[in-house]
Protein backbone atom coordinates (compact mmCIF):
# COMPACT_ATOMS: atom_id res chain seq x y z
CA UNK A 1 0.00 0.00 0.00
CA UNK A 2 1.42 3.39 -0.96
CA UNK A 3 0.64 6.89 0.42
CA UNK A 4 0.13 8.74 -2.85
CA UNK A 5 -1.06 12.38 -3.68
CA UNK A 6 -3.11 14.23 -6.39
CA UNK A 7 -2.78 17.22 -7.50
CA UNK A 8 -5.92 18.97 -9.38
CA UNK A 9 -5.46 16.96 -12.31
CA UNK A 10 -4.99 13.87 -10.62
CA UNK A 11 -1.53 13.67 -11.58
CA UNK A 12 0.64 11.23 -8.67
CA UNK A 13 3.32 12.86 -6.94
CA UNK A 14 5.39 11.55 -3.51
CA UNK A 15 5.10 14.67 -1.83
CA UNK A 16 1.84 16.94 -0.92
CA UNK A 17 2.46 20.82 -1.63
CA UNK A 18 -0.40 21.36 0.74
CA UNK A 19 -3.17 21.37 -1.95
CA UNK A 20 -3.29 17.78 -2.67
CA UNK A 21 -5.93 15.11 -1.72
CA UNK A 22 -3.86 12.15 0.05
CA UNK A 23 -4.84 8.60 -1.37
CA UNK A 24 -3.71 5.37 -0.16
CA UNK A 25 -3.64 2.61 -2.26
CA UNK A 26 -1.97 -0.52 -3.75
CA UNK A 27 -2.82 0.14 -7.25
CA UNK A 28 1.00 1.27 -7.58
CA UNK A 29 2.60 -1.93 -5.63
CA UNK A 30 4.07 -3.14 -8.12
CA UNK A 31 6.23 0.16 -9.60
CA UNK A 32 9.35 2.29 -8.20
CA UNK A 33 8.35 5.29 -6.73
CA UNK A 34 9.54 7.45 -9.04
CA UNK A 35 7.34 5.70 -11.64
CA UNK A 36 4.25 6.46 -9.99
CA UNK A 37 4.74 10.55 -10.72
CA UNK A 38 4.03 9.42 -14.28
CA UNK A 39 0.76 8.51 -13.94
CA UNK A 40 -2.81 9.78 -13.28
CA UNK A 41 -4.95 8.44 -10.81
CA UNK A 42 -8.31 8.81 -10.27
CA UNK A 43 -9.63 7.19 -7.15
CA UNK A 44 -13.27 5.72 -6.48
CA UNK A 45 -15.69 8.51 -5.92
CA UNK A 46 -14.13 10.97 -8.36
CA UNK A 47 -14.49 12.15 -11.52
CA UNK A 48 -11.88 13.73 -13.85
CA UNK A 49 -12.70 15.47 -17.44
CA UNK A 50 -9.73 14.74 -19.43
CA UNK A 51 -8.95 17.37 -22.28
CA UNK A 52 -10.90 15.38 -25.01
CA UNK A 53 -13.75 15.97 -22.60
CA UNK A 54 -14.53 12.35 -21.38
CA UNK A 55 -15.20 11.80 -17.88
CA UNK A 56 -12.90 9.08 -16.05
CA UNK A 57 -14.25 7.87 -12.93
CA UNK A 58 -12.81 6.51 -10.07
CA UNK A 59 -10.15 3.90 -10.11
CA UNK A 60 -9.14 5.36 -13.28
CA UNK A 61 -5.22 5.05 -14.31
CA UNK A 62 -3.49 6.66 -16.91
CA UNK A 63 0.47 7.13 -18.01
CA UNK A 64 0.91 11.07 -19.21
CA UNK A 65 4.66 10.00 -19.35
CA UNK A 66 5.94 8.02 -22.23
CA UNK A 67 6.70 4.05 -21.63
CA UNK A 68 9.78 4.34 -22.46
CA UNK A 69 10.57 6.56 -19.01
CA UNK A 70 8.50 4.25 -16.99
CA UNK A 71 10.59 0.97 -18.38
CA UNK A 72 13.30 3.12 -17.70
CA UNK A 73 12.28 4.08 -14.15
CA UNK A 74 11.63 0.72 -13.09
CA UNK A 75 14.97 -1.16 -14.83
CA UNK A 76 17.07 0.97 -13.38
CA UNK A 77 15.03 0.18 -9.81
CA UNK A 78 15.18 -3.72 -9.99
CA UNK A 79 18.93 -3.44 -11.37
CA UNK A 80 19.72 -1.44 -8.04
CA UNK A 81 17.85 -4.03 -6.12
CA UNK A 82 19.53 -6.85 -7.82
CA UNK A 83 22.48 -5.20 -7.08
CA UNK A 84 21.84 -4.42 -3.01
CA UNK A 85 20.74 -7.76 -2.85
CA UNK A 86 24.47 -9.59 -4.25
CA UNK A 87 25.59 -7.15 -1.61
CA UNK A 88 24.18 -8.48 1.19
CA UNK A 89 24.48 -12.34 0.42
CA UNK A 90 28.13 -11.46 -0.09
CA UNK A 91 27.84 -9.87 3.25
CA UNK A 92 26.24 -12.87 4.78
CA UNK A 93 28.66 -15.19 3.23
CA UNK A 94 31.67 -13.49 4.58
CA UNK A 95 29.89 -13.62 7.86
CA UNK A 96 29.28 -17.04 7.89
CA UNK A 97 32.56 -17.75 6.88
CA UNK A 98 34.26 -15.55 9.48
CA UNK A 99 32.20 -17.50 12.10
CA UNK A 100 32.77 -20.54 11.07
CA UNK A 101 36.50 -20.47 10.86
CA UNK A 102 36.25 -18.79 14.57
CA UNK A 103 35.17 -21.66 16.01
């Protein structure tokens, strides 16, 4: 579950500027953080009138940012947590090791 907010045009953003409704949800689970500020969200019991004119209603998701930056957002977060995770097994391992040959 994240702690998102929306400004007037529903846009996501991490951080509330003071004018922003606060939405929690787990619609955005599954993406970096800094993926979610490139999409819209429109959450049950609202209504947004996109510039075509239609009318999304709640639980309404859209990407205003390319694919390409989102893709980009979210290799570049699963390559750092790839990363932090050989880290720590190599941490680990050198523990073990150093405890086992203390015995």
């Amino acid at each position: 579950m994240k702690t998102i907010f929306l400004d007037p045009e529903f846009k996501c953003h991490l951080t509330n500027d003071g004018t922003m409704l606060e939405v929690q949800t787990d619609v955005f689970d599954i993406y970096t953080s800094k993926a979610v500020e490139c999409f819209r969200f429109v959450p049950k019991g609202h209504t947004w009138i996109g510039a075509d004119g239609r009318e999304r209603h709640g639980e309404f998701i859209q990407a205003f940012r390319s694919g390409e930056v989102i893709t980009a957002y979210q290799e570049q977060y699963e390559a750092d947590a790839a990363q932090l995770e050989a880290e720590m097994l190599a941490d680990l391992d050198a523990a073990f090791r150093e405890g086992v040959n203390s015995v």
